[in-house]
N, C-alpha and C. Protein backbone atom coordinates (compact mmCIF):
# COMPACT_ATOMS: atom_id res chain seq x y z
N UNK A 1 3.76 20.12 -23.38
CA UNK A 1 4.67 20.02 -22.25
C UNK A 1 3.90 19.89 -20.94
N UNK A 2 2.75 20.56 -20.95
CA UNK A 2 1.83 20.63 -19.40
C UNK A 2 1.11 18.94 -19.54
N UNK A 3 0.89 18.55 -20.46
CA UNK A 3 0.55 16.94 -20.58
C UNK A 3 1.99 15.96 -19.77
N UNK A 4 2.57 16.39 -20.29
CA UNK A 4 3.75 15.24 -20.05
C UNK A 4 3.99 15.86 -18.47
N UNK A 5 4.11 17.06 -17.79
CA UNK A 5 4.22 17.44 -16.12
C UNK A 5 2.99 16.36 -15.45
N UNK A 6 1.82 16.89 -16.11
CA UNK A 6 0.97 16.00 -15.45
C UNK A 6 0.70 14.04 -15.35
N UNK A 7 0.96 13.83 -16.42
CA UNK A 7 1.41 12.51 -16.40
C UNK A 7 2.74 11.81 -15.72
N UNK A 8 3.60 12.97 -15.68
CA UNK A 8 4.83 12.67 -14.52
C UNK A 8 4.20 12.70 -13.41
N UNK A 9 3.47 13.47 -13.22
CA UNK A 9 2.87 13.46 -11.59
C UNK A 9 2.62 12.67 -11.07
N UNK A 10 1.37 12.22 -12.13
CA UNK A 10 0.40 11.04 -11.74
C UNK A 10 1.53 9.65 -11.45
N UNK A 11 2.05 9.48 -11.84
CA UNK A 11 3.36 8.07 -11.92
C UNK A 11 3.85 8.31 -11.07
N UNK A 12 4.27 9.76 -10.61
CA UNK A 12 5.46 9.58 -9.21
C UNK A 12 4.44 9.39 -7.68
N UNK A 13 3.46 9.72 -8.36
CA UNK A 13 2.51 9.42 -6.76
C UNK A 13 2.11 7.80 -6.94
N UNK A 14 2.07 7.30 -8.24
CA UNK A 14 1.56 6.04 -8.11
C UNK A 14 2.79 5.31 -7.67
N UNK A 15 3.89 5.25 -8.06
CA UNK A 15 5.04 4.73 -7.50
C UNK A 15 4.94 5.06 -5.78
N UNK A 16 5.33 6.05 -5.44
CA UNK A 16 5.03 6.59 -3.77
C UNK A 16 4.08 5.98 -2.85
N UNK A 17 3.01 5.62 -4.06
CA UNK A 17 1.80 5.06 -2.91
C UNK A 17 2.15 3.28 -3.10
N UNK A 18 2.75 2.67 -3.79
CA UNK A 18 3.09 1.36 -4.10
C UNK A 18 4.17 1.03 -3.15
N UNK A 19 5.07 1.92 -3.15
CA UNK A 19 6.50 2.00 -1.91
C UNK A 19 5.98 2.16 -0.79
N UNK A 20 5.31 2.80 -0.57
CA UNK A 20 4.85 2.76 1.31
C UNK A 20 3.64 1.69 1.52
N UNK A 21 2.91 1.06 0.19
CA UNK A 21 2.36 0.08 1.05
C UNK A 21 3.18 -1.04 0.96
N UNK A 22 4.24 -1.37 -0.05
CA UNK A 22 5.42 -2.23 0.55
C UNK A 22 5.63 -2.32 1.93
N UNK A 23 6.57 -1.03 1.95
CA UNK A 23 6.81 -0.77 3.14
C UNK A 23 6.14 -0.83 4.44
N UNK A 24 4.59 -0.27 4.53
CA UNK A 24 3.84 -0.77 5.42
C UNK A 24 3.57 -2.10 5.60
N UNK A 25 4.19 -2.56 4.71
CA UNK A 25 3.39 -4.48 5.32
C UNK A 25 5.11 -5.48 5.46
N UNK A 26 5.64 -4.86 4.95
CA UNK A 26 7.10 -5.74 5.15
C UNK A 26 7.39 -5.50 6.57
N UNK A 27 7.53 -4.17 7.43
CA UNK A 27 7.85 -4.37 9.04
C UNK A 27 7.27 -5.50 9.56
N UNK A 28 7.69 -6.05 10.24
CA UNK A 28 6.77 -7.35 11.46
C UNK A 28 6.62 -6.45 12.71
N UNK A 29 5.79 -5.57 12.74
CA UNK A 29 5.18 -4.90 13.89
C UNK A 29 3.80 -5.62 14.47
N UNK A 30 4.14 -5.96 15.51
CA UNK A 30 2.51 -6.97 16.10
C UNK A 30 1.49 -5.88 15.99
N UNK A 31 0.50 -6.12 15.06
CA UNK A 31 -0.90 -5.25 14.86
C UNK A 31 -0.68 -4.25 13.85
N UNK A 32 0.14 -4.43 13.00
CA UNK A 32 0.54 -3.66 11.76
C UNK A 32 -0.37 -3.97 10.89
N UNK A 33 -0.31 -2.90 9.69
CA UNK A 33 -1.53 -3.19 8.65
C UNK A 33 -0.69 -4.13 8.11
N UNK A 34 -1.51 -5.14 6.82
CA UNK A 34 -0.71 -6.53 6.44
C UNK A 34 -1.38 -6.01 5.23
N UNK A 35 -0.60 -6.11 3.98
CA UNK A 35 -0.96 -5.80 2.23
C UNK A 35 -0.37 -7.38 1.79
N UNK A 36 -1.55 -7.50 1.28
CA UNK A 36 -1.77 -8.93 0.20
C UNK A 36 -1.90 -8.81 -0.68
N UNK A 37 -1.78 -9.74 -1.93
CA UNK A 37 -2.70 -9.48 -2.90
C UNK A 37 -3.34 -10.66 -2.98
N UNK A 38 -4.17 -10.43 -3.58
CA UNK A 38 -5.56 -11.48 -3.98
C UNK A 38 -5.12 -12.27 -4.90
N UNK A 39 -4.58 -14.48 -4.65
CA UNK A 39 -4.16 -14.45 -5.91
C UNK A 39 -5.56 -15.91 -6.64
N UNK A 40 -6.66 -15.45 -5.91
CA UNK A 40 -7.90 -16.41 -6.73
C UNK A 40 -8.99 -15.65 -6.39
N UNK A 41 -9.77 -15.99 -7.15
CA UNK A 41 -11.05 -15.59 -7.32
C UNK A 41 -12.12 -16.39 -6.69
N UNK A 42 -11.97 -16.61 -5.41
CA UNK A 42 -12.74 -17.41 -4.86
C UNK A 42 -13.58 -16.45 -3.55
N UNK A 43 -12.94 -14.99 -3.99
CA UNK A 43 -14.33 -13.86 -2.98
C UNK A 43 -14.89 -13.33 -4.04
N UNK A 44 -14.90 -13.08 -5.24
CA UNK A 44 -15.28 -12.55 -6.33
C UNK A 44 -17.22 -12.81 -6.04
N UNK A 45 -17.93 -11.40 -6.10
CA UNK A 45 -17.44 -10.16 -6.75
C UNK A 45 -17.06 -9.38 -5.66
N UNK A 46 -17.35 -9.51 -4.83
CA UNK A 46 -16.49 -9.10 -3.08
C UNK A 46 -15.43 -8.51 -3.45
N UNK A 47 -14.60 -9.26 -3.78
CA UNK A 47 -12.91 -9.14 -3.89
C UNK A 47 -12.81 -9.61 -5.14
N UNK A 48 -12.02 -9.41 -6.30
CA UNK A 48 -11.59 -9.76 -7.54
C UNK A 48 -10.13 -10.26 -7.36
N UNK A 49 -9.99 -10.94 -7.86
CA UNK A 49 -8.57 -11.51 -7.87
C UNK A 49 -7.13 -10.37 -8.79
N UNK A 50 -6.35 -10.31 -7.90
CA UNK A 50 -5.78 -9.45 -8.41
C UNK A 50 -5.23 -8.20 -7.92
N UNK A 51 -6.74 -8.22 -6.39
CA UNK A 51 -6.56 -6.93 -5.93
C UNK A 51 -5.72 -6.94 -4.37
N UNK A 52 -5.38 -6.03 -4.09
CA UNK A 52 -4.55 -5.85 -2.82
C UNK A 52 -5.54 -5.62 -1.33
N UNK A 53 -5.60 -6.55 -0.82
CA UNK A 53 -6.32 -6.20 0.62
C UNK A 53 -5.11 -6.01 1.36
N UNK A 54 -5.88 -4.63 2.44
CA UNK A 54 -5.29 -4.26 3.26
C UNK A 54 -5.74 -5.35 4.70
N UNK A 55 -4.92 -5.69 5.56
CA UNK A 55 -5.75 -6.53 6.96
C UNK A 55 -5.34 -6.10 8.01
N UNK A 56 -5.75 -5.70 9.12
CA UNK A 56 -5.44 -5.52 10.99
C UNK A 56 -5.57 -6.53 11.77
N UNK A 57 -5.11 -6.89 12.57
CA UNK A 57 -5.75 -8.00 13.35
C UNK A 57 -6.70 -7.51 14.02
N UNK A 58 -7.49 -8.04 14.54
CA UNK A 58 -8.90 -7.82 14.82
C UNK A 58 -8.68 -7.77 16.61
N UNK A 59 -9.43 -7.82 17.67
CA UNK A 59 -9.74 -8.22 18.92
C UNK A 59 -10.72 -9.46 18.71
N UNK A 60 -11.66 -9.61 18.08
CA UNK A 60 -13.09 -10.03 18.33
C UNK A 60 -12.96 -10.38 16.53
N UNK A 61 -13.47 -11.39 15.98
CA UNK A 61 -13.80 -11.82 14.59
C UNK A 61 -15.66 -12.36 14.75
N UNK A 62 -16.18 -11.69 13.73
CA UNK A 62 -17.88 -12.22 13.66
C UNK A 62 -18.19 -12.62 12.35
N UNK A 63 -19.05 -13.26 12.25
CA UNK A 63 -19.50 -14.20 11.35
C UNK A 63 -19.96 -13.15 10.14
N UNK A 64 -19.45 -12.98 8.98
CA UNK A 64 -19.77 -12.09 7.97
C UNK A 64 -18.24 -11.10 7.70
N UNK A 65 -17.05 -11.65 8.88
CA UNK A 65 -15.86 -10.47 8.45
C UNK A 65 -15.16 -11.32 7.25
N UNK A 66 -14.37 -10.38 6.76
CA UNK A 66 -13.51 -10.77 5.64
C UNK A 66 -12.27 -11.36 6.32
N UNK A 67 -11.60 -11.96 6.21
CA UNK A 67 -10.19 -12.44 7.45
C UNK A 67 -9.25 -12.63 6.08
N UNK A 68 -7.97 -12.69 6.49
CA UNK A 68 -7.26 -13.19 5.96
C UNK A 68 -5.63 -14.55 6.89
N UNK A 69 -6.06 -15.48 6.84
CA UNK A 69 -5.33 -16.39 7.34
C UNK A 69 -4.24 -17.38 6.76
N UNK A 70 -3.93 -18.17 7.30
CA UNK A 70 -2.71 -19.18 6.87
C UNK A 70 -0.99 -18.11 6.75
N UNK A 71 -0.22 -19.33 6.38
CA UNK A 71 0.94 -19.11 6.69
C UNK A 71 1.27 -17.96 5.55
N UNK A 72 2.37 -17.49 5.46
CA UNK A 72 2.42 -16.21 4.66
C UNK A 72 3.88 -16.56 4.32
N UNK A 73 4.26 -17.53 3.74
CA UNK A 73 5.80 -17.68 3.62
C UNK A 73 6.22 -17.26 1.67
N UNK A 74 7.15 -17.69 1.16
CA UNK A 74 7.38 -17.69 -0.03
C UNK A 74 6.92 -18.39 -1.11
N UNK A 75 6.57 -19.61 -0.84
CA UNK A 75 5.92 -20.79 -1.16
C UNK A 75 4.57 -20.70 -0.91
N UNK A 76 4.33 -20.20 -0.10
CA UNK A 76 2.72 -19.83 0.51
C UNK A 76 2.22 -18.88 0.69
N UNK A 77 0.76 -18.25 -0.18
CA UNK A 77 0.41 -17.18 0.35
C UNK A 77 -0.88 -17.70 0.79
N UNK A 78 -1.43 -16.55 2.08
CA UNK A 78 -2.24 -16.51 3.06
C UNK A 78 -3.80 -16.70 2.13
N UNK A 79 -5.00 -17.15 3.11
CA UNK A 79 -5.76 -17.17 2.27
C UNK A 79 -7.13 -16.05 2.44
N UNK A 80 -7.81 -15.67 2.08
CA UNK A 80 -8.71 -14.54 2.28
C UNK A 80 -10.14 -15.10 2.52
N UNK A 81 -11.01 -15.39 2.96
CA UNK A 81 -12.44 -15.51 2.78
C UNK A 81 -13.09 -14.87 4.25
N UNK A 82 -14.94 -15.16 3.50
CA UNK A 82 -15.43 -14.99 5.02
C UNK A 82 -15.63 -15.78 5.99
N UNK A 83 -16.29 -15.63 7.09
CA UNK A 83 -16.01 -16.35 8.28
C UNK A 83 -17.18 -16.46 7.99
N UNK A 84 -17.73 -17.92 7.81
CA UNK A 84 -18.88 -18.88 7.66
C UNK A 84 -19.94 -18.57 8.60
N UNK A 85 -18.93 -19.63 9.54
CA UNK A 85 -19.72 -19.92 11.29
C UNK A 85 -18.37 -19.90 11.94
N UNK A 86 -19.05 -19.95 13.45
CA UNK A 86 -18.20 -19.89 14.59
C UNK A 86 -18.73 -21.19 15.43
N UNK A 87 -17.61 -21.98 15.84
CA UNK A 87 -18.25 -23.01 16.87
C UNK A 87 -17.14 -22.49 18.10
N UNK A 88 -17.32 -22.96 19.02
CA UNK A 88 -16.48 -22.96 20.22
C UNK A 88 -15.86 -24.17 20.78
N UNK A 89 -14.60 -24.59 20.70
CA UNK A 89 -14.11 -25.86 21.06
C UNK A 89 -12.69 -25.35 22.40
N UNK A 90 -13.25 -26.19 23.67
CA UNK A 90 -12.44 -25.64 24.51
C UNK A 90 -12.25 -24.50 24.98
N UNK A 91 -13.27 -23.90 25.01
CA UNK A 91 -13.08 -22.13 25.23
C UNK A 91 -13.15 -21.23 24.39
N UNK A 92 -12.45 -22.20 23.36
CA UNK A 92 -11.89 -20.91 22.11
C UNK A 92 -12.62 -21.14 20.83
N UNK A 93 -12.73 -19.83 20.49
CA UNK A 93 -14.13 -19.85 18.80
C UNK A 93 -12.59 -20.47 17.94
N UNK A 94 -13.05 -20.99 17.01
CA UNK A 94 -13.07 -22.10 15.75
C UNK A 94 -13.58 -21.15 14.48
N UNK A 95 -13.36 -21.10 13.99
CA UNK A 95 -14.04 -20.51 12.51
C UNK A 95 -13.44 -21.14 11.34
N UNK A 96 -14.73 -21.04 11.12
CA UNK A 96 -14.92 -22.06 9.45
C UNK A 96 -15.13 -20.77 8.68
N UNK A 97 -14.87 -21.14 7.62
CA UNK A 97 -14.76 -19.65 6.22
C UNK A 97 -15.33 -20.67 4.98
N UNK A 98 -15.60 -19.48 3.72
CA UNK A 98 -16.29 -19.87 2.92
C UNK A 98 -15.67 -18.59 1.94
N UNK A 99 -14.73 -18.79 1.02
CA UNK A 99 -14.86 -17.88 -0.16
C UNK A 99 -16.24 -17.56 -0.49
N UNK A 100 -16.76 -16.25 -1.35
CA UNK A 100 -18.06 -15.96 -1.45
C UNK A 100 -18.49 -16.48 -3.13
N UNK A 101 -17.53 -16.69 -3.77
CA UNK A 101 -17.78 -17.45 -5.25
C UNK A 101 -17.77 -19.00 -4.66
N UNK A 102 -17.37 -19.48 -3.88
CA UNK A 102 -17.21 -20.81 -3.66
C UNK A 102 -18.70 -21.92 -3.43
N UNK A 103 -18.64 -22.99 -3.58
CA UNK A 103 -20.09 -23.96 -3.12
C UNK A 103 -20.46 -23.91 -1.70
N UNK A 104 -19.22 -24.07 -1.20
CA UNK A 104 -19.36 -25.36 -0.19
C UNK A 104 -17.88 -24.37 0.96
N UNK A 105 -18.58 -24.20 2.50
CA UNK A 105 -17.38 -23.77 3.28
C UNK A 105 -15.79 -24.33 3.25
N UNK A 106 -14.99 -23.91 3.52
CA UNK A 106 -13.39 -24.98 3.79
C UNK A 106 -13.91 -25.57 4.79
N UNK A 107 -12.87 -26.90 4.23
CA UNK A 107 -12.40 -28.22 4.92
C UNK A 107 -11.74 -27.51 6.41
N UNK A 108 -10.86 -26.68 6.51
CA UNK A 108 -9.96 -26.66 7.39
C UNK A 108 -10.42 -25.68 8.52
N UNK A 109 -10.54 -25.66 9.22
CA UNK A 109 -11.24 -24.97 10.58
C UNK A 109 -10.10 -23.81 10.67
N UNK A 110 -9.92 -22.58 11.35
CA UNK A 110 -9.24 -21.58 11.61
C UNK A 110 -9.47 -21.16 12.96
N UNK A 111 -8.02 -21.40 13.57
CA UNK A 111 -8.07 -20.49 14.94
C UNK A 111 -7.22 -18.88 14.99
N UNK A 112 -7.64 -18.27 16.12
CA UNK A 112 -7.29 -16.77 15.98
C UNK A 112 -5.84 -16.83 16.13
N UNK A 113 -5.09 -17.97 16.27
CA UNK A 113 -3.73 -17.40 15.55
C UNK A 113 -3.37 -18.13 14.51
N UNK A 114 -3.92 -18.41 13.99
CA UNK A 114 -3.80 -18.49 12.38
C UNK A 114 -4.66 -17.43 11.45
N UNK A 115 -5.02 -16.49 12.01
CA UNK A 115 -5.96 -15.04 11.18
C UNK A 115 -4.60 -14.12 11.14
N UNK A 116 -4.10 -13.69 10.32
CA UNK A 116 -3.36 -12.68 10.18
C UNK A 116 -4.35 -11.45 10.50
N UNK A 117 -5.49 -10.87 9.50
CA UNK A 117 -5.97 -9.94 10.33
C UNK A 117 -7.49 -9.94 9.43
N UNK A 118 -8.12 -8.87 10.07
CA UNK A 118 -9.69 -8.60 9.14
C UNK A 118 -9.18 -7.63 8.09
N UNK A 119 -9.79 -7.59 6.94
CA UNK A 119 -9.64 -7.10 5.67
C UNK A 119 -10.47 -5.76 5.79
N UNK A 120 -9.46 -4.90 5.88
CA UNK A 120 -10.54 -3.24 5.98
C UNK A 120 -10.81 -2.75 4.35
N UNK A 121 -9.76 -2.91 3.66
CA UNK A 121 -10.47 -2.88 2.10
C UNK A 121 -9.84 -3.40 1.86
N UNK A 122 -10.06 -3.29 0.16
CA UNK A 122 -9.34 -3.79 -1.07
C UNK A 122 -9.14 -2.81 -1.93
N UNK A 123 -8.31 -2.74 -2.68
CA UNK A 123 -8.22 -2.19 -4.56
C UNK A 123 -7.82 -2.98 -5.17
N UNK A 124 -9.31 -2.83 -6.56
CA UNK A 124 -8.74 -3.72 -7.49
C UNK A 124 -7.49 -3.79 -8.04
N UNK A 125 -6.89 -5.02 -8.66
CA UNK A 125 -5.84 -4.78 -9.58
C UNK A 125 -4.94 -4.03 -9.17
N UNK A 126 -4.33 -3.72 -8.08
CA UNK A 126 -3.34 -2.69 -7.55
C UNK A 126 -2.21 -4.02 -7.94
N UNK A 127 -2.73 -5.16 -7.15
CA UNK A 127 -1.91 -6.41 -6.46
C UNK A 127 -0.93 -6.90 -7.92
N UNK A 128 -1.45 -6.59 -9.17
CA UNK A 128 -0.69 -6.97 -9.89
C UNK A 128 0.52 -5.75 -10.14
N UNK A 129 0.39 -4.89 -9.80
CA UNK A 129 1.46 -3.80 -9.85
C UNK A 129 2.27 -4.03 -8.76
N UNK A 130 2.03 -4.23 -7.45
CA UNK A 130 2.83 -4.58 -6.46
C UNK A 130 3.40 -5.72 -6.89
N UNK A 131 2.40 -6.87 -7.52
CA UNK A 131 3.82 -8.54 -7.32
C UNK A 131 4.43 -7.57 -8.64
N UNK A 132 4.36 -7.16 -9.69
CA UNK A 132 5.35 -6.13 -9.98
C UNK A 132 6.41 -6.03 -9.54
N UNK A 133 6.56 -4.89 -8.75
CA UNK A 133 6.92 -3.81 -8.29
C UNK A 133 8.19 -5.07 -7.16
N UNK A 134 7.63 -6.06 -6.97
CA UNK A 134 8.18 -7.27 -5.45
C UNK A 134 9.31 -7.97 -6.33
N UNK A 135 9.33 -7.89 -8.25
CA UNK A 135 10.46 -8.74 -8.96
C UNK A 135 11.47 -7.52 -8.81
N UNK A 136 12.58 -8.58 -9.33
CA UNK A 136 13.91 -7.37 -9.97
C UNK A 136 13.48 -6.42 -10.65
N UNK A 137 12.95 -6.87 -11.97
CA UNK A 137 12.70 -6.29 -13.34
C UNK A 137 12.17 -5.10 -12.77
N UNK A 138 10.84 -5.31 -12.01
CA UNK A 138 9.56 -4.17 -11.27
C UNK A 138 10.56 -3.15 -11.04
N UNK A 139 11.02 -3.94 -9.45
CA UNK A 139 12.09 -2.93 -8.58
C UNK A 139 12.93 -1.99 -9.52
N UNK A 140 13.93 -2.55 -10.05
CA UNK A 140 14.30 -1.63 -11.28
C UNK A 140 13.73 -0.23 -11.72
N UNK A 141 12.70 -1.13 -12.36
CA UNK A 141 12.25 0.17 -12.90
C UNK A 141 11.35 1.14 -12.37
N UNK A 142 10.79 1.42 -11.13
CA UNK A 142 10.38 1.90 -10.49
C UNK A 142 11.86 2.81 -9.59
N UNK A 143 12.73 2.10 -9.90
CA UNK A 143 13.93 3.30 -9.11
C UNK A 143 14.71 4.07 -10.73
N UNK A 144 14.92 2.83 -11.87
CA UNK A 144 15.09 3.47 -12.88
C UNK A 144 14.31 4.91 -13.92
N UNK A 145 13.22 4.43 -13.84
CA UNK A 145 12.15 5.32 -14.79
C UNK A 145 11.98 6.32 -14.11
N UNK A 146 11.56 6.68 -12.40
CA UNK A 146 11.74 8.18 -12.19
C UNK A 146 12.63 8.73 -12.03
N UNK A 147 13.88 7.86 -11.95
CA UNK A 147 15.37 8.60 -11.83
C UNK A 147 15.24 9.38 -13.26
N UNK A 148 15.30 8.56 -14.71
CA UNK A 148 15.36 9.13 -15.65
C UNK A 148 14.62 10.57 -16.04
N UNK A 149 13.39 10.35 -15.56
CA UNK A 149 12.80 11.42 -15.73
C UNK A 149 13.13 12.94 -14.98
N UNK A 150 13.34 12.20 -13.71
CA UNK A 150 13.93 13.35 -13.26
C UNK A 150 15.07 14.38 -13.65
N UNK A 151 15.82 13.11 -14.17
CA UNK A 151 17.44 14.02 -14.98
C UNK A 151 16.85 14.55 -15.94
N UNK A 152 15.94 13.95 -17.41
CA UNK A 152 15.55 14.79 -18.37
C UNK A 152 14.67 15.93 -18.02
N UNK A 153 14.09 16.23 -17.16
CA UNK A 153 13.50 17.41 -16.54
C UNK A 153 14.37 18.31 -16.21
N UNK A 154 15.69 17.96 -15.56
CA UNK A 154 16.25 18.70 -14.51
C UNK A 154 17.65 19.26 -16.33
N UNK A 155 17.83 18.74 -17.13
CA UNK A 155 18.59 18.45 -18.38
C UNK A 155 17.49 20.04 -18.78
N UNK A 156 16.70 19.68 -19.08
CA UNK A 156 15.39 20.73 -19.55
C UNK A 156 15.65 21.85 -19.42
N UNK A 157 15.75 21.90 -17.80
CA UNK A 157 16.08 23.47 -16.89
C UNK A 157 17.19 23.79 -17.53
N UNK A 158 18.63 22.73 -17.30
CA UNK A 158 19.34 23.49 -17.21
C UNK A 158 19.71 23.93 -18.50
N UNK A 159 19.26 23.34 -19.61
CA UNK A 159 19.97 23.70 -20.87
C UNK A 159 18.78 25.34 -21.38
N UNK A 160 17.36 25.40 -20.61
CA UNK A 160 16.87 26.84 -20.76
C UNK A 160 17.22 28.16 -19.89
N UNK A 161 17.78 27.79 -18.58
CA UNK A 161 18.80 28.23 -17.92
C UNK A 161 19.80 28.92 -19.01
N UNK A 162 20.76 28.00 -19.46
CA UNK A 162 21.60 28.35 -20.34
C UNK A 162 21.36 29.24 -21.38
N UNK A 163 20.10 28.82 -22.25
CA UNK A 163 19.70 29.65 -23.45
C UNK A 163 19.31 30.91 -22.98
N UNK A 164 18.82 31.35 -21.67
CA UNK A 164 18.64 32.47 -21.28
C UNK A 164 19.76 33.51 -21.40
N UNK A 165 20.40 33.13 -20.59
CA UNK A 165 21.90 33.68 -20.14
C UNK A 165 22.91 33.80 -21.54
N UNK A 166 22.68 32.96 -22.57
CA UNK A 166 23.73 33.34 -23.60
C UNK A 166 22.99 34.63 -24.52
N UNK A 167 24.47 35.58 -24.50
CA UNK A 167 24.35 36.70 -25.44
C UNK A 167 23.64 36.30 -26.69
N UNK A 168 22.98 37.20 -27.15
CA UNK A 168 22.38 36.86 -28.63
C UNK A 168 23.67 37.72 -29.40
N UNK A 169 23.68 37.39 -30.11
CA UNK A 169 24.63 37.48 -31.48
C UNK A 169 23.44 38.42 -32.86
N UNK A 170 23.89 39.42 -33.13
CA UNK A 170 22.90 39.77 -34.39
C UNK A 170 23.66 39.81 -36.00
């Protein structure tokens, strides 16, 4: 029985910590943390595909940060690498990126409003529990499975509750 408390535990905190980094990255607060997941292997071994970077927007971006940029729509997710080089065109730095498994830098140049933010970490493999957790099926069961548990716990009490309290019979 002390196996199965502790393994409930562990699940209701892993659920808890999956819901608030939802939650932390779904607000559109300007300078909010931003949760991704990683969906190529093109920072590997840096970053593994799979895993959830956290990002801030930055003030200042330097040559060696992790960024994460592009559009972030449904159809599109944002892309992650490092910042190559920096040129300056018109005033304003330019950055070129380079996944760290990759040959050869991107084609496509990046300006600072197209950086969603710098990448303060990662965890592996979280990202597949979150796109999880982002379907029906996930959602579900993440509101289903600790509901259940909770009633058969709370079922537990009350039916030893009960066995307490009833007269014994000899």
């Amino acid at each position: 029985m002390k196996i199965f408390k502790i393994i409930y535990s562990i699940f209701i905190v892993f659920i808890v910590a999956v819901a608030l980094l939802l939650i932390v990255s779904v607000f559109p607060i300007t300078g909010n943390y931003k949760l991704m997941i990683v969906q190529s292997g093109s920072m590997t071994p840096a970053i593994k595909m799979g895993s959830v970077v956290v990002a801030k927007p930055a003030e200042n971006y330097q040559i060696g940060d992790v960024i994460t940029f592009g559009p972030y729509t449904r159809t599109q997710a944002p892309t992650t690498h490092r910042i190559y080089d920096i040129k300056v065109t018109d005033g304003n730095p330019v950055y070129i990126t380079k996944g760290d498994a990759n040959n050869a830098p991107d084609q496509r140049e990046i300006t600072k409003r197209d950086i969603v933010g710098k990448v303060l970490f990662s965890i592996p493999y979280l990202g597949y529990a979150v796109d999880f957790a982002k379907r029906p099926l996930g959602f579900s069961l993440i509101i289903i499975v600790p509901a259940a548990l909770i009633i058969i716990d709370e079922i537990k009490n009350i039916y030893g509750e009960i066995k307490k309290k009833k007269p014994k019979t000899e």
